[in-house]
Structure formats: C-alpha cells, structure tokens
N, C-alpha and C. Protein backbone atom coordinates (compact mmCIF):
# COMPACT_ATOMS: atom_id res chain seq x y z
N UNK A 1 0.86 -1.17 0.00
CA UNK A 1 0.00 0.00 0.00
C UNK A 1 0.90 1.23 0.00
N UNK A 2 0.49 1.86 -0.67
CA UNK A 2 1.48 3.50 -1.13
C UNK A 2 0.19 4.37 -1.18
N UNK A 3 1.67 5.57 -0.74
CA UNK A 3 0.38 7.25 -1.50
C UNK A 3 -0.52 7.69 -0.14
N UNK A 4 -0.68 8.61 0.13
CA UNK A 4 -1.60 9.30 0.79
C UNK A 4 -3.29 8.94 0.76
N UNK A 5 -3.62 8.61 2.15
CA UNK A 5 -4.78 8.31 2.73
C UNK A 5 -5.83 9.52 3.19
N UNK A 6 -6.97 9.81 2.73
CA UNK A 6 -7.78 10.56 3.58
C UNK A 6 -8.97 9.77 4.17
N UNK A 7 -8.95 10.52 5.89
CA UNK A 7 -9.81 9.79 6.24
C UNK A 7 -10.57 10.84 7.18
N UNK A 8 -11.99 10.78 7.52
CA UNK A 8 -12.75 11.68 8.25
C UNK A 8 -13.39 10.70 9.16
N UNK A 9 -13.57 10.66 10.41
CA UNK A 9 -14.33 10.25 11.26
C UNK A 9 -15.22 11.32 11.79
N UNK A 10 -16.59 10.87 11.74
CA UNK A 10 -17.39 12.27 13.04
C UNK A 10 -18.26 11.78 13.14
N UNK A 11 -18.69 12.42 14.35
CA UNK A 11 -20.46 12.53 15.13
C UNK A 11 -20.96 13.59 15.32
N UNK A 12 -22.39 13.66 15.29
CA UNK A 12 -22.91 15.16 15.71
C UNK A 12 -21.95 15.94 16.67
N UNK A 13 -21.09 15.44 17.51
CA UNK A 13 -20.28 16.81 18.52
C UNK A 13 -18.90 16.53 17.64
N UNK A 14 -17.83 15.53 17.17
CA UNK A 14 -17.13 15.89 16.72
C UNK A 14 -16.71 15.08 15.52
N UNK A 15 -15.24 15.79 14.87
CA UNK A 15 -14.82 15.41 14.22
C UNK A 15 -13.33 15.24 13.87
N UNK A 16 -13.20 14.37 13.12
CA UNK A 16 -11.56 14.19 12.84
C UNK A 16 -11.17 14.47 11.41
N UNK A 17 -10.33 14.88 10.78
CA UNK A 17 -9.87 15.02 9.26
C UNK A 17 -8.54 14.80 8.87
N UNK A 18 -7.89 13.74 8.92
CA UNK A 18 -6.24 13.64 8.93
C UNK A 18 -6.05 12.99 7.85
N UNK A 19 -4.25 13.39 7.02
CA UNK A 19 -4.38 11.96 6.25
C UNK A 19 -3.10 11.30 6.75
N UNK A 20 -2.83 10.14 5.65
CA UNK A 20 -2.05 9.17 6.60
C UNK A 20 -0.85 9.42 5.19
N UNK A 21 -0.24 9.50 5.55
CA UNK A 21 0.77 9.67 3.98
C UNK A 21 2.31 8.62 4.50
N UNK A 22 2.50 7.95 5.77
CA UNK A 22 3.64 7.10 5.70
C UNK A 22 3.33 5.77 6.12
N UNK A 23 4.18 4.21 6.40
CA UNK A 23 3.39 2.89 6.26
C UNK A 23 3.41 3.22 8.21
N UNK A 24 4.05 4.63 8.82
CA UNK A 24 4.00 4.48 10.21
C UNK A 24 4.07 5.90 10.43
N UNK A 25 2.47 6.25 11.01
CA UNK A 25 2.64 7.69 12.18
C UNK A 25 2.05 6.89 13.37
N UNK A 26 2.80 8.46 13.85
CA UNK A 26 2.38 8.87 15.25
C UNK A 26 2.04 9.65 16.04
N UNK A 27 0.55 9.49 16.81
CA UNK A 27 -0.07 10.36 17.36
C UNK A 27 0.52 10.66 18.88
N UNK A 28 0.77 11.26 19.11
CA UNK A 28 1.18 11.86 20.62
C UNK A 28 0.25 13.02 21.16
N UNK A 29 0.10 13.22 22.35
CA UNK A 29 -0.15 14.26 23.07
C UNK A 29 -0.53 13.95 24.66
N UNK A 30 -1.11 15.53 25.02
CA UNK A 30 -1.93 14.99 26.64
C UNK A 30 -2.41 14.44 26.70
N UNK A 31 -2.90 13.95 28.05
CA UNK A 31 -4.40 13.01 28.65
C UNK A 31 -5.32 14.17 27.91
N UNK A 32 -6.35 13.53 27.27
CA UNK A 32 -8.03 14.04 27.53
C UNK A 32 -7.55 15.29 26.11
N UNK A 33 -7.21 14.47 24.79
CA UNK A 33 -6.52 15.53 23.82
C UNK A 33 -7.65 15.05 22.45
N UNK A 34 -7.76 13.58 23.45
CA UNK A 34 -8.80 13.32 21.81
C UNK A 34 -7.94 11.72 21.39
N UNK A 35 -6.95 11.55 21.35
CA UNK A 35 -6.66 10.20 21.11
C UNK A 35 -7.14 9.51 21.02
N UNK A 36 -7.64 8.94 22.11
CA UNK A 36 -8.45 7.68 22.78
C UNK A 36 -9.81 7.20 22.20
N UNK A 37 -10.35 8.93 22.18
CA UNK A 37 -11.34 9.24 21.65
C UNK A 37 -11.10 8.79 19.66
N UNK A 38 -10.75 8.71 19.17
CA UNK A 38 -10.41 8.93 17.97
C UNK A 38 -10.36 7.34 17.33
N UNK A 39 -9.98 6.63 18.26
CA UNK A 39 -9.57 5.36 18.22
C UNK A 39 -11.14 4.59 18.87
N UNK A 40 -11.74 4.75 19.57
CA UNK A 40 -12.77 4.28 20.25
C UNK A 40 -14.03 4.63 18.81
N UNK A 41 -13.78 5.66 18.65
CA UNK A 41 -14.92 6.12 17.49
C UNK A 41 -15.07 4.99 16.49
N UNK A 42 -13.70 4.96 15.90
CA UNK A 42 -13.57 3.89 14.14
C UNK A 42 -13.33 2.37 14.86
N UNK A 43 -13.44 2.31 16.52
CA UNK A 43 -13.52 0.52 16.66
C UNK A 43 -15.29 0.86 16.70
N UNK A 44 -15.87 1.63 17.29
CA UNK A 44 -17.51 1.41 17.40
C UNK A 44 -17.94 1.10 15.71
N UNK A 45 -17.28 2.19 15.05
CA UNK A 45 -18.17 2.37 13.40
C UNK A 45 -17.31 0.41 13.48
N UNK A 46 -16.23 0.38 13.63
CA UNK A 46 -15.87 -1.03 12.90
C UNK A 46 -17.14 -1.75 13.03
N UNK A 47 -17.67 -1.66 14.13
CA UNK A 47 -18.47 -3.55 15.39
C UNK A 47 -19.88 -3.05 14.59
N UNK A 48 -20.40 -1.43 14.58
CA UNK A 48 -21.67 -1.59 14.63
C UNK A 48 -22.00 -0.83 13.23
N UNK A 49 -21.13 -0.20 12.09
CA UNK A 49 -21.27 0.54 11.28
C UNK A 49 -21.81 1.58 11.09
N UNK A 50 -22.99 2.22 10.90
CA UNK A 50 -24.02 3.33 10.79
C UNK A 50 -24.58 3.46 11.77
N UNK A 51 -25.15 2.33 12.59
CA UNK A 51 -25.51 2.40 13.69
C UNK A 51 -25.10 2.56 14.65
N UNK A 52 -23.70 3.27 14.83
CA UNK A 52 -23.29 3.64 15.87
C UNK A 52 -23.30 4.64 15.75
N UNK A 53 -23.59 6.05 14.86
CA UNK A 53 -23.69 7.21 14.89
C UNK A 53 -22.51 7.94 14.57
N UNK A 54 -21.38 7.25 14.24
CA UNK A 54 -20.41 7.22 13.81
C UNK A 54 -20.31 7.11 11.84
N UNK A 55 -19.78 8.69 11.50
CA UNK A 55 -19.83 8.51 9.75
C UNK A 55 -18.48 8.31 9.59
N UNK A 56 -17.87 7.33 8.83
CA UNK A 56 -16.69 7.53 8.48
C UNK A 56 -16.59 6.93 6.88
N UNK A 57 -15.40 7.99 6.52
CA UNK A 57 -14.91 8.17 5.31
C UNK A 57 -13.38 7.68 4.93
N UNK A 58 -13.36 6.84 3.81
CA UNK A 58 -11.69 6.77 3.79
C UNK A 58 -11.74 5.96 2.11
N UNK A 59 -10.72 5.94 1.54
CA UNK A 59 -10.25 5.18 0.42
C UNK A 59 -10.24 3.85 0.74
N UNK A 60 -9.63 3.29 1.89
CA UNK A 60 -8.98 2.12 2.51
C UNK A 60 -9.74 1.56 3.42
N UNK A 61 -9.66 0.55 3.99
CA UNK A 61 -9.89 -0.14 4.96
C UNK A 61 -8.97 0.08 6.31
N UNK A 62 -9.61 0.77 7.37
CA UNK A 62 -9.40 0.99 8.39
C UNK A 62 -9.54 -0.22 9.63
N UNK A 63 -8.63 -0.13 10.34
CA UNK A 63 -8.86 -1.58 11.55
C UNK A 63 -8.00 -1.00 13.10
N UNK A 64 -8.97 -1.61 14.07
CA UNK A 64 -8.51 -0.98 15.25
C UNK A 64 -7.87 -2.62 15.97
N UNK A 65 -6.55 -2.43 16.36
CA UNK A 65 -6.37 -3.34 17.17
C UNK A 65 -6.63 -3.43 18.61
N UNK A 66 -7.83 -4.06 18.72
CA UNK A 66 -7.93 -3.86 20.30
C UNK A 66 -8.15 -5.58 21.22
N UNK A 67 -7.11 -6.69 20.49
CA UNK A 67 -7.06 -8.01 20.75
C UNK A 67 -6.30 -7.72 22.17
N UNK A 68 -5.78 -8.94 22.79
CA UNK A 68 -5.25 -10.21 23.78
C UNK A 68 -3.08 -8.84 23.46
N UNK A 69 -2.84 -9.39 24.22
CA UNK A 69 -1.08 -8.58 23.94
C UNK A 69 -0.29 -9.44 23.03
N UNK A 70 -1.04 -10.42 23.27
CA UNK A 70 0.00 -11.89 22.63
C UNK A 70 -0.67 -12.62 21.40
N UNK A 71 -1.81 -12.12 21.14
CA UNK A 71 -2.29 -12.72 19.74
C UNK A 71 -2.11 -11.54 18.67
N UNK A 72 -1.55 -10.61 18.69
CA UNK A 72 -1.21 -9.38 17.54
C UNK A 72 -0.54 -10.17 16.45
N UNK A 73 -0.01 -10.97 16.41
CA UNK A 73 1.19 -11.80 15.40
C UNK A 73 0.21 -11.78 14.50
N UNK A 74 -0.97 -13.13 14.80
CA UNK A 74 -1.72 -13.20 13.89
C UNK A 74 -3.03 -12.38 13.36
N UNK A 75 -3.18 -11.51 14.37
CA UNK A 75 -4.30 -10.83 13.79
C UNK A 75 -3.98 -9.78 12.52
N UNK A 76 -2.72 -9.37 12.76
CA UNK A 76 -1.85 -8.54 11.69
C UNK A 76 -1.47 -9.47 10.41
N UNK A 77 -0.96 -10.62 10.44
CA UNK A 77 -1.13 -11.61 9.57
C UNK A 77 -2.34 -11.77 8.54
N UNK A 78 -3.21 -11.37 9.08
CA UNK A 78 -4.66 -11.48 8.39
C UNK A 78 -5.32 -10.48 7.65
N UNK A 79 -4.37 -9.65 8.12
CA UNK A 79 -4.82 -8.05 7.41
C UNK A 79 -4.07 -7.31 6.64
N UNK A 80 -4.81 -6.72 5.40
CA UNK A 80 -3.59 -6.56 4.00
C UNK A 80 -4.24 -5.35 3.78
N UNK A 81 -3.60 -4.01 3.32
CA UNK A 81 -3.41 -3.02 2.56
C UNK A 81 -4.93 -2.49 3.37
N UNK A 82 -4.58 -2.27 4.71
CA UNK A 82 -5.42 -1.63 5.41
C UNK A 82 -4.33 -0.55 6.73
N UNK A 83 -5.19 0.41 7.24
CA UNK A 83 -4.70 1.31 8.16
C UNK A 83 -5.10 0.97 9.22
N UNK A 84 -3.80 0.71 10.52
CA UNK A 84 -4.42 -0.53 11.45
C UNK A 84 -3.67 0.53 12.42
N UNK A 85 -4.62 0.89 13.66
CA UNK A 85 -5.11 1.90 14.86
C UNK A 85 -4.22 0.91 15.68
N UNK A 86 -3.72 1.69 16.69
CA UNK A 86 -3.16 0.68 18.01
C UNK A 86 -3.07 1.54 18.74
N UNK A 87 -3.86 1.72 20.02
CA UNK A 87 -4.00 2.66 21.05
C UNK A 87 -2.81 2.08 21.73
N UNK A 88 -2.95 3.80 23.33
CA UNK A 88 -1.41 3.52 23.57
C UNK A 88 -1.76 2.11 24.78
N UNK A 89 -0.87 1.45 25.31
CA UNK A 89 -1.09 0.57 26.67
C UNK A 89 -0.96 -0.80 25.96
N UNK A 90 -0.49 -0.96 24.66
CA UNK A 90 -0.04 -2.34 24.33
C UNK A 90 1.57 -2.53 24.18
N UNK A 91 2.28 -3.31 24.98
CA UNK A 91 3.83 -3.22 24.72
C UNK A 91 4.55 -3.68 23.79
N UNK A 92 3.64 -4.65 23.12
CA UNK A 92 4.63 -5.33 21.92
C UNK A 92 4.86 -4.24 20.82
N UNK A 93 4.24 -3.00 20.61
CA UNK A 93 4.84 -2.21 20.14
C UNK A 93 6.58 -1.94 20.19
N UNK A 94 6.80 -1.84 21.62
CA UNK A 94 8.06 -1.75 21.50
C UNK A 94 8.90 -2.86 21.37
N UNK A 95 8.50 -4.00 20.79
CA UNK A 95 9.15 -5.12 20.56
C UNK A 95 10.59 -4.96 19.43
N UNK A 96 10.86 -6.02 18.91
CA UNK A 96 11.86 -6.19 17.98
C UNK A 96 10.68 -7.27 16.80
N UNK A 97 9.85 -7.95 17.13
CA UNK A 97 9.08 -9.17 16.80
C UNK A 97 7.85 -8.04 15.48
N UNK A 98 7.36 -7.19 16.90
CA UNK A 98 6.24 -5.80 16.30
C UNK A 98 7.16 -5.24 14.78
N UNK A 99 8.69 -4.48 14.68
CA UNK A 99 9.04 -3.62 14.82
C UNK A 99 9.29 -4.74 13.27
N UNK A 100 9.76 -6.04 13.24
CA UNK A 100 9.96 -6.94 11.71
C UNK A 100 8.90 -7.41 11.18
N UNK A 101 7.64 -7.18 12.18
CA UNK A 101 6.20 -7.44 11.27
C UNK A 101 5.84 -6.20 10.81
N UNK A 102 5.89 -5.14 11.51
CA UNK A 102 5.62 -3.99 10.23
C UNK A 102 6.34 -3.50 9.54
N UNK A 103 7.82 -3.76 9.10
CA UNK A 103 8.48 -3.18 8.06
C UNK A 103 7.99 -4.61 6.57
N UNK A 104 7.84 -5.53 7.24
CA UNK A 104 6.84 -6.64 6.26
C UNK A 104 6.03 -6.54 5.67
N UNK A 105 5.03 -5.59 6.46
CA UNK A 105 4.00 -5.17 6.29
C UNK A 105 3.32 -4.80 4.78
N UNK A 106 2.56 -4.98 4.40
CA UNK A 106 1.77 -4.23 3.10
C UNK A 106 0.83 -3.07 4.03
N UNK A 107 0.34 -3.11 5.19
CA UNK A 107 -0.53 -2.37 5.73
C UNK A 107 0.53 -0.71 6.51
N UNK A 108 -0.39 -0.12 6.88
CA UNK A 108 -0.25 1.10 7.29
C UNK A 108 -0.53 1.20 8.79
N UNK A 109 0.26 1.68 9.81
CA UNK A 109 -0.05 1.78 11.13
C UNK A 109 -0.20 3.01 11.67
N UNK A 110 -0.96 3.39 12.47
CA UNK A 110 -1.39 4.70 13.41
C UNK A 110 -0.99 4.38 14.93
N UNK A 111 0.13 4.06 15.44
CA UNK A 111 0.49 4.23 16.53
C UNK A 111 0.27 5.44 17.78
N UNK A 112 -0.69 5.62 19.15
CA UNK A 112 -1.08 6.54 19.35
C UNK A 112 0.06 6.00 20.80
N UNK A 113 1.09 6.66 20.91
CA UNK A 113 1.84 6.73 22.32
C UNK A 113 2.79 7.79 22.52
N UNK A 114 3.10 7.64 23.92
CA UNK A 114 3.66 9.07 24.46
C UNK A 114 5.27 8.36 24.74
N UNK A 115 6.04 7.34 24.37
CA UNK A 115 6.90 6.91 24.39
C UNK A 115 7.67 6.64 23.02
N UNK A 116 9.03 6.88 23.11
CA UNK A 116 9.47 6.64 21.81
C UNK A 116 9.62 5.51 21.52
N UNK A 117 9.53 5.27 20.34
CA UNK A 117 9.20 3.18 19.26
C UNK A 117 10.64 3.65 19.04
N UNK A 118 11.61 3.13 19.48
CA UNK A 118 13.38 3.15 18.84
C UNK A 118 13.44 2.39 17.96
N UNK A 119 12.95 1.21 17.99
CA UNK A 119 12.99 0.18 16.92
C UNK A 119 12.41 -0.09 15.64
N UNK A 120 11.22 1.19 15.46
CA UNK A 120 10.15 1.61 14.52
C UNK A 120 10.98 2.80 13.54
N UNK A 121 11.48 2.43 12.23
CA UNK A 121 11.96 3.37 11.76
C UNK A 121 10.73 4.71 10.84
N UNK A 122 10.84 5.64 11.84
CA UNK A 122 9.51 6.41 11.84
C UNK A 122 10.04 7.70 10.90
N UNK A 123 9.28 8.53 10.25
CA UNK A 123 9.84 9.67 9.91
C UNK A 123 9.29 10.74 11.19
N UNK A 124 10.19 11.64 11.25
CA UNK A 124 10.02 12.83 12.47
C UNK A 124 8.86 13.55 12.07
N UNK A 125 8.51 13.67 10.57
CA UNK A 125 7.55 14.43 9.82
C UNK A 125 6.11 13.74 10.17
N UNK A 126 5.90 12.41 10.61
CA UNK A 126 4.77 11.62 10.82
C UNK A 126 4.49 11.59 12.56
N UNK A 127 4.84 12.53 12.82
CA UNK A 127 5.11 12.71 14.24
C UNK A 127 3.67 13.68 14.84
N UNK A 128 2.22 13.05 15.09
CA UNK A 128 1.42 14.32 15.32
C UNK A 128 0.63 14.41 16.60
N UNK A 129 0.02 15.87 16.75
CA UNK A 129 -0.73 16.00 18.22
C UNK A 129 -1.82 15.79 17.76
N UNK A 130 -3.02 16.14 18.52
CA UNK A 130 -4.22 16.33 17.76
C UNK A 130 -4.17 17.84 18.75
N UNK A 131 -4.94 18.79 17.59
CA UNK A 131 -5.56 20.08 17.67
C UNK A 131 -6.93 20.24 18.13
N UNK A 132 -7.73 20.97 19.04
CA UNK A 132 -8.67 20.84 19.01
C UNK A 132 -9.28 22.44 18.88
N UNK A 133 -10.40 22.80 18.46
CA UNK A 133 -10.89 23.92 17.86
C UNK A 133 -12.32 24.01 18.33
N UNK A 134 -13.19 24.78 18.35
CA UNK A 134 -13.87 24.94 19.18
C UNK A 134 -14.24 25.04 20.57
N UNK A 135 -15.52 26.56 20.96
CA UNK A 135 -14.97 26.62 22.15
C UNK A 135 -15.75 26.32 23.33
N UNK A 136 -16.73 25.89 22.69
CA UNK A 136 -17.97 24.98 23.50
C UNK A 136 -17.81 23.64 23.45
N UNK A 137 -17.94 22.62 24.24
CA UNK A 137 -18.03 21.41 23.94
C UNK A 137 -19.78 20.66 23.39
N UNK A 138 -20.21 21.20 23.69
CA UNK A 138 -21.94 20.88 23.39
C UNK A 138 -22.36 21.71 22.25
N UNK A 139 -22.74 22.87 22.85
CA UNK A 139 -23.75 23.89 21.63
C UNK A 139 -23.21 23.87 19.98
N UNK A 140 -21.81 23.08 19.87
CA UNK A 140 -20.90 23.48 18.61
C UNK A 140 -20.06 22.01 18.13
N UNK A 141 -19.95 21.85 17.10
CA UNK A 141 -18.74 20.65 16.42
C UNK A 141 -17.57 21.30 17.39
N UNK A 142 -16.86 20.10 17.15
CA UNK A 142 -15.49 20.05 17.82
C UNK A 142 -15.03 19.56 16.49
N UNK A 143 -13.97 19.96 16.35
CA UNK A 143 -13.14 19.72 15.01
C UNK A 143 -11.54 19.65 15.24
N UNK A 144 -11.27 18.10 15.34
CA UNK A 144 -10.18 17.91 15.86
C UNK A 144 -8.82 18.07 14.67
N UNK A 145 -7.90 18.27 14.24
CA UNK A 145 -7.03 18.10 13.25
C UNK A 145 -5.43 17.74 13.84
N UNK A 146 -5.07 17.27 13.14
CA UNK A 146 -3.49 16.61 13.08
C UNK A 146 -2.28 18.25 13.15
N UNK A 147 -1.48 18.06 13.64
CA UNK A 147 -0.48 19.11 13.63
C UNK A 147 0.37 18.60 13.63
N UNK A 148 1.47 18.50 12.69
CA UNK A 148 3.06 17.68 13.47
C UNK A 148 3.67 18.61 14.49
N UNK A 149 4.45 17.55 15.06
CA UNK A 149 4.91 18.18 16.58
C UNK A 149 6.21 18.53 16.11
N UNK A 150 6.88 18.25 14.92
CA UNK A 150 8.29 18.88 14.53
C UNK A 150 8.28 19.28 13.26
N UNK A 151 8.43 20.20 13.09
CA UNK A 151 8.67 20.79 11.49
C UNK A 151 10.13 20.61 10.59
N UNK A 152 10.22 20.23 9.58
CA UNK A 152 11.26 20.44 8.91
C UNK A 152 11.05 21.92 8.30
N UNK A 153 10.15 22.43 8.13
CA UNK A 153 10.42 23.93 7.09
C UNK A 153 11.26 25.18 8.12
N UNK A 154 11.02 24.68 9.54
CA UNK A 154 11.41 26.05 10.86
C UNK A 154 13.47 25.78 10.12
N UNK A 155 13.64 24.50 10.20
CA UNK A 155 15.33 24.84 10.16
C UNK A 155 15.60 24.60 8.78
N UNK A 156 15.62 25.69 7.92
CA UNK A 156 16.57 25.50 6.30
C UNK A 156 17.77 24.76 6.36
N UNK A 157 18.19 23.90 5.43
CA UNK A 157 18.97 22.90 5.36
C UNK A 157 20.55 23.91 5.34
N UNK A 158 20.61 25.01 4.94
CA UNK A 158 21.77 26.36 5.07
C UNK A 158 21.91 26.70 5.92
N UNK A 159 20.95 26.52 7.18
CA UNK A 159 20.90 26.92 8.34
C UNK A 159 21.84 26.62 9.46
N UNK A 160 21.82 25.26 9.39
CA UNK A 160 22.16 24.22 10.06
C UNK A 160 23.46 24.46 10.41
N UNK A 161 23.85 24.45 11.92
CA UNK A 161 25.11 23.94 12.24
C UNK A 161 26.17 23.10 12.18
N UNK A 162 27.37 23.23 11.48
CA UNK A 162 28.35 22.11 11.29
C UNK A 162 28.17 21.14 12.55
N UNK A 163 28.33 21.90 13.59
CA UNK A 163 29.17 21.30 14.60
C UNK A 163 28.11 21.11 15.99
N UNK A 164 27.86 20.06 16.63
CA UNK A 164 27.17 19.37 17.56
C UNK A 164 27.74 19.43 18.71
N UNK A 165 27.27 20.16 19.68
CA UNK A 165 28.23 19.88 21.23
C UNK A 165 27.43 18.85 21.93
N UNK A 166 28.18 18.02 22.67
CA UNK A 166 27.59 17.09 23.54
C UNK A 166 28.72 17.08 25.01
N UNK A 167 27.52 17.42 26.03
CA UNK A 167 28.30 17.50 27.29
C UNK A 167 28.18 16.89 28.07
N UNK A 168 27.64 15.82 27.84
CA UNK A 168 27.72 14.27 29.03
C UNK A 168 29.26 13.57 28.64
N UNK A 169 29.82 13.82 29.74
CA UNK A 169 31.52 13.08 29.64
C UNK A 169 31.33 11.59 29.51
N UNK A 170 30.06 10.45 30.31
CA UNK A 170 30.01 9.50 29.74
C UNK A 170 28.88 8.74 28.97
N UNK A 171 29.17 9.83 27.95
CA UNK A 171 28.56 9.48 27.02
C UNK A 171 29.23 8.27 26.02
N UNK A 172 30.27 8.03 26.01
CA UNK A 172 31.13 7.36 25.10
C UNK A 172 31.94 8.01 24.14
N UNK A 173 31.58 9.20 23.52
CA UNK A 173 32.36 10.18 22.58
C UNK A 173 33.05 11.00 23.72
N UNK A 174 34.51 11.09 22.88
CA UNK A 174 36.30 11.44 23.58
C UNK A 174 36.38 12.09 22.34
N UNK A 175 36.74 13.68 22.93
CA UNK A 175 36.90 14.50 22.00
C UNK A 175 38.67 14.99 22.17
C-alpha cells in the first residue's frame, strides 16, 4: 500500500480530518486531547457501522487493534493493505518481533503513544498532536485536526550547524 490516505471520522459533537501519507505515524499528546477518543470512534463504526452514529470516510480499509497482547502476530497476519489503529497501553509495540512485522508489512499503522518506538523506523515528519478547535463542547462541532509536533520547514537545510556539542563526559564520545 502506497500514496496518501484521507480519512474523516465524526459525530454530531465531533470530528476528525487527517491523512495518513507514511506505512507508520504517530499520534502523541496529553491526557483528555482526543486520542483515545479517535480510536474508540472507528472501533464502534468497525463492530456496529451506521448504527453507531459514527460517519466515516476513507479510500482504505481501516482496523482498530484492540485483541489479547499476545495474539497481535496473527491478527496482523490477516490483514492486508489496510490502516491498522493501536492505542497507547499495548507493549509489543516496542518489541523487535512488532518492529519486523511492520516493516513486512503491506498495511499502514497509526500508533497513538507518548513513548518513543526506537525500533520503529519512523519519519520525524509523521510525528502528530491532535488540535482541538472549538470553544464549547456541546452547543458546537469540535473539530479535531493533526499538527506535526516537529517541522522540517522552521530549520533550512543552510541553516544548520556544522558542529554538535555534547556534554555528558560519559557518554562514550572522547573529544
């Protein structure tokens, strides 16, 4: 699976509009930012479709992993050229096992955690918060959107410093 994903989730109070453009982002932010929320929405539309009050929109096939810690092997096994949700509080993320099944992968992952995946070769650019807009929670939509948390356009590639100081003595680098 290649190329940029759009996808909209919403309900009468809110909404989501992000796209997915690498085979791995990541959502980060506070408690109570919308995450959780975001992920709970597209497992309800998964179980109950329309009838959960839940509209969602996408090119692709969307999937929330919300199995057992130890049956992920195969449930990922089973699923092809789809965008597969993994809220934060599952550890095999940070595996080595996780980290050679999704570079395997044909599918696309949405990783939502506040810890760094070292073993997940991620781009910094797929790195996002969620935004939230509106200033009522009831009387008005809530309209959540993606922001990356690091920019490449703030530092021009001319910009850039030759030279790196590092001041932990044991660090291993002897200058």
């Amino acid at each position: 699976m290649k190329g940029r994903h759009h996808i909209v989730v919403e309900t009468r109070r809110l909404k989501y509009e992000f796209d997915i453009k690498r085979n791995i982002t990541i959502i980060q932010g506070d408690s109570a930012s919308g995450k959780t929320t975001l992920v709970s929405l597209l497992r309800e539309y998964g179980m109950r479709g329309e009838s959960s009050g839940v509209s969602f929109v996408s090119d692709v096939r969307c999937e929330v992993y919300y199995g057992a810690a130890d049956s992920w092997e195969r449930y990922f096994e089973s699923i092809h050229n789809s965008i597969i949700f993994i809220d934060e509080g599952y550890g095999f993320i940070f595996s080595k096992d996780f980290a050679d099944t999704v570079s395997g992968s044909d599918n696309y992952f949405v990783l939502i955690t506040r810890k760094p995946l070292r073993r997940l070769p991620y781009s910094v650019n797929e790195i996002y918060g969620i935004r939230t807009t509106g200033r009522f929670h009831f009387p008005e939509k809530i309209y959540h959107e993606f922001y990356p948390l690091f920019e490449s356009d703030r530092y021009p590639a001319e910009k850039k410093n030759p030279i790196v100081l590092v001041e932990d003595e044991k660090s291993g680098y002897q200058f």
